[in-house]
Protein backbone atom coordinates (compact mmCIF):
# COMPACT_ATOMS: atom_id res chain seq x y z
CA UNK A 1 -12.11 3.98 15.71
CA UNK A 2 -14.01 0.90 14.75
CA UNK A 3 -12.42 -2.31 15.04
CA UNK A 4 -11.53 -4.28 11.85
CA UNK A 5 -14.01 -7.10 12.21
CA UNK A 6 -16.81 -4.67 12.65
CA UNK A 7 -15.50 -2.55 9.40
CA UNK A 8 -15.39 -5.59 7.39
CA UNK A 9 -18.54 -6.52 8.87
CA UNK A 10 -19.73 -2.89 7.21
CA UNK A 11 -18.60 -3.85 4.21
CA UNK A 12 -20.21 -6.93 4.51
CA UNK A 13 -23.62 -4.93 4.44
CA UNK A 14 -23.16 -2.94 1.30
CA UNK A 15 -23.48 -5.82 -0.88
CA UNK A 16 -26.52 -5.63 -2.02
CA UNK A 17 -25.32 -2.05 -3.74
CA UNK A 18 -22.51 -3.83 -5.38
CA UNK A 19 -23.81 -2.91 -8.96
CA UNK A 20 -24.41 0.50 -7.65
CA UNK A 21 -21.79 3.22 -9.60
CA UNK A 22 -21.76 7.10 -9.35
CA UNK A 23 -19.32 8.70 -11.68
CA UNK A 24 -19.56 12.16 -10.06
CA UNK A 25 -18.17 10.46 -6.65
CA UNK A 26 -16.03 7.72 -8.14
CA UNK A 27 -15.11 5.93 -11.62
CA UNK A 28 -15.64 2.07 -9.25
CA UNK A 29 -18.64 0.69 -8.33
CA UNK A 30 -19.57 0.10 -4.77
CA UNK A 31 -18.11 -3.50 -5.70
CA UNK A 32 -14.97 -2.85 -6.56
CA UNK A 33 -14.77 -0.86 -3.50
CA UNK A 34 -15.48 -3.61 -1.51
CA UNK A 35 -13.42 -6.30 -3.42
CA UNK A 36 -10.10 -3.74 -3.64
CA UNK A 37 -11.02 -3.36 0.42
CA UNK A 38 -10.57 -6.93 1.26
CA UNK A 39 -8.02 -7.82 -1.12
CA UNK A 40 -5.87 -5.15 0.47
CA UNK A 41 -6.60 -6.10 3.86
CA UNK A 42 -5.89 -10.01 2.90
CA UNK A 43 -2.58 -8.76 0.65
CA UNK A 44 -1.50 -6.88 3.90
CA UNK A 45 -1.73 -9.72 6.46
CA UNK A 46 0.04 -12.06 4.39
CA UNK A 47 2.83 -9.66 4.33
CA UNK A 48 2.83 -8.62 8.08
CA UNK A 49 2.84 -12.71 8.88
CA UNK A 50 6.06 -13.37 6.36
CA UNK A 51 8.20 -10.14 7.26
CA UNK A 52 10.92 -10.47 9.55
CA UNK A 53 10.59 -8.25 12.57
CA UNK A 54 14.29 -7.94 12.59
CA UNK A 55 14.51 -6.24 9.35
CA UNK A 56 11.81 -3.32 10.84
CA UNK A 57 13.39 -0.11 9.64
CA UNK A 58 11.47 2.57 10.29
CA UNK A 59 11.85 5.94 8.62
CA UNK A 60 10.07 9.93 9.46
CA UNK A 61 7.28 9.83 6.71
CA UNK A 62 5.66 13.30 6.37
CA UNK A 63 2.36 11.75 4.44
CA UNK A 64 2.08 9.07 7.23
CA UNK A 65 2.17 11.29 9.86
CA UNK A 66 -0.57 13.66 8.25
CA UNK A 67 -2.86 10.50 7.56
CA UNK A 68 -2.56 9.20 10.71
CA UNK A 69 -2.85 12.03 12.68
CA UNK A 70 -5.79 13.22 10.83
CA UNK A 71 -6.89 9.36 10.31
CA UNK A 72 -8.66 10.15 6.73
CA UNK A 73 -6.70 9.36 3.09
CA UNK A 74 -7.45 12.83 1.29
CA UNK A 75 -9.85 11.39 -1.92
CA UNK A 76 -7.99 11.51 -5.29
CA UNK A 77 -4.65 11.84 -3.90
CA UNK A 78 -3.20 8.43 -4.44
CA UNK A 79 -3.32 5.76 -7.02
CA UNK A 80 -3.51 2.15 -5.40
CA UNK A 81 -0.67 -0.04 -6.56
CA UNK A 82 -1.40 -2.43 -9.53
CA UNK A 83 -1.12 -5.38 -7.25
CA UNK A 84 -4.13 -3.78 -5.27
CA UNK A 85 -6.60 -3.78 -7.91
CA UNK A 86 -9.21 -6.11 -8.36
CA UNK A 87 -8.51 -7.80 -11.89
CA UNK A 88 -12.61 -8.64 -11.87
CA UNK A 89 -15.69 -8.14 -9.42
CA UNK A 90 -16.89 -11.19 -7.36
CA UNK A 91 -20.27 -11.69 -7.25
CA UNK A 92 -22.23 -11.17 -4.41
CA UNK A 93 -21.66 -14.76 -2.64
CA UNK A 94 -17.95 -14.55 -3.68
CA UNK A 95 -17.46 -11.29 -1.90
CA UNK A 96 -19.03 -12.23 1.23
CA UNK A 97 -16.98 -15.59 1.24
CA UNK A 98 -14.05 -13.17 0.56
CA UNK A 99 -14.90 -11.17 3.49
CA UNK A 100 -15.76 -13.80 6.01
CA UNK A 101 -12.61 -15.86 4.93
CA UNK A 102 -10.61 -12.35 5.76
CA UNK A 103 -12.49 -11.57 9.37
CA UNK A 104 -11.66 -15.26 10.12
CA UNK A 105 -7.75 -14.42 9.25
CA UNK A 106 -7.58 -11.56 11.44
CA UNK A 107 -7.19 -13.29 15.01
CA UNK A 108 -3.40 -14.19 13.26
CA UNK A 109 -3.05 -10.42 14.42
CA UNK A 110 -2.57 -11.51 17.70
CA UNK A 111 0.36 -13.93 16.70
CA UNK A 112 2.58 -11.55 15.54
CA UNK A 113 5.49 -9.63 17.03
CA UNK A 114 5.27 -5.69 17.40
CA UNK A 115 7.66 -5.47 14.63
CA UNK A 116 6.53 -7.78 11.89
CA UNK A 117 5.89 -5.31 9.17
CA UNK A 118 4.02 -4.44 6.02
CA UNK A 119 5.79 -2.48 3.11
CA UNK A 120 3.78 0.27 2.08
CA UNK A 121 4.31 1.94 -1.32
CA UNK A 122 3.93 5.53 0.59
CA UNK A 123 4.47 5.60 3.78
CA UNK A 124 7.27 2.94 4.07
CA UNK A 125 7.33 0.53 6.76
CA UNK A 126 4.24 -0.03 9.60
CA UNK A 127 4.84 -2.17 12.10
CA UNK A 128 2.13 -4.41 13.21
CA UNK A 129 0.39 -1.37 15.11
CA UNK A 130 0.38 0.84 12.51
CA UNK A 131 -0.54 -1.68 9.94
CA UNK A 132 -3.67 -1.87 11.63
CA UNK A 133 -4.34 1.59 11.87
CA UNK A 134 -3.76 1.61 8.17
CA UNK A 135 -5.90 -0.56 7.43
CA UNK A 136 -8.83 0.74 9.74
CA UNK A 137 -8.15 4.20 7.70
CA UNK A 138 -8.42 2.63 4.47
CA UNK A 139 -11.58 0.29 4.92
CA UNK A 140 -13.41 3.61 6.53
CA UNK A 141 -12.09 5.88 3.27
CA UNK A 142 -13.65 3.29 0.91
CA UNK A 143 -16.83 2.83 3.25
CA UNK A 144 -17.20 6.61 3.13
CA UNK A 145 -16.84 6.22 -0.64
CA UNK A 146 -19.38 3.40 -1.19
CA UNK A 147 -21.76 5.09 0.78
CA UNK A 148 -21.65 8.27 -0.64
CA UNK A 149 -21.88 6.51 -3.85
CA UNK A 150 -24.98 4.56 -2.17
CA UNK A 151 -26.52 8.02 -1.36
CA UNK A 152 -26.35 9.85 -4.13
């Protein structure tokens, strides 16, 4: 699987197609998809750097399991959380600032302890290693979507 840098260094790329929007593949444009990508991502880190890995409760999570084993988010089956949604589109030098300032952020990664954790609103708590696989999942299920949106 791709490393985060070099996903968000995909997304990166699709710029240029921000304005680009296929309703048959998805109501967002291929800007949103890159805006809710790297807000996520940034939302996410913050959390994993404030959690306490003392509080780490993990719990069996059936969806979890089936995502990460199969390492693909099933299109149309969730809704993202309101706090996940972009509230407007950047422009095209505000999302690249947006993802530069978030591939800078990432070597915090390598601060943490194996337990500082993210709260997710389906799959419950992801530790630091998990959290990353999360969020490689997600930025390749929205990359898939902006560039089927791109292609068609």
């Amino acid at each position: 699987m791709n490393t985060l840098p070099a996903l968000f260094a995909e997304l990166e790329t699709r710029i240029p197609q921000i304005e680009k929007l296929n309703t048959s593949i998805s109501k967002a444009s291929v800007g949103w998809h890159i805006q809710h990508s790297v807000l996520v991502a940034s939302q996410i880190i913050k959390a994993l750097e404030k959690s306490n890995p003392k509080e780490y409760s993990p719990k069996f999570n059936l969806a979890k399991t089936i995502v990460f084993t199969l390492k693909k988010i099933p299109r149309g089956k969730a809704k993202a959380p309101e706090v996940a949604l972009p509230k407007e589109i950047a422009d095209a030098g505000g999302l690249k600032e947006s993802i530069r300032s978030l591939i800078d952020t990432l070597p915090v990664l390598n601060t943490l302890q194996p337990n500082n954790y993210f709260m997710h609103p389906f799959f419950g708590h992801l530790n630091l290693k998990a959290t990353i696989t999360m969020l490689k999942i997600h930025t390749k299920h929205h990359l898939e979507i902006i560039n089927d949106i791109i292609k068609h």
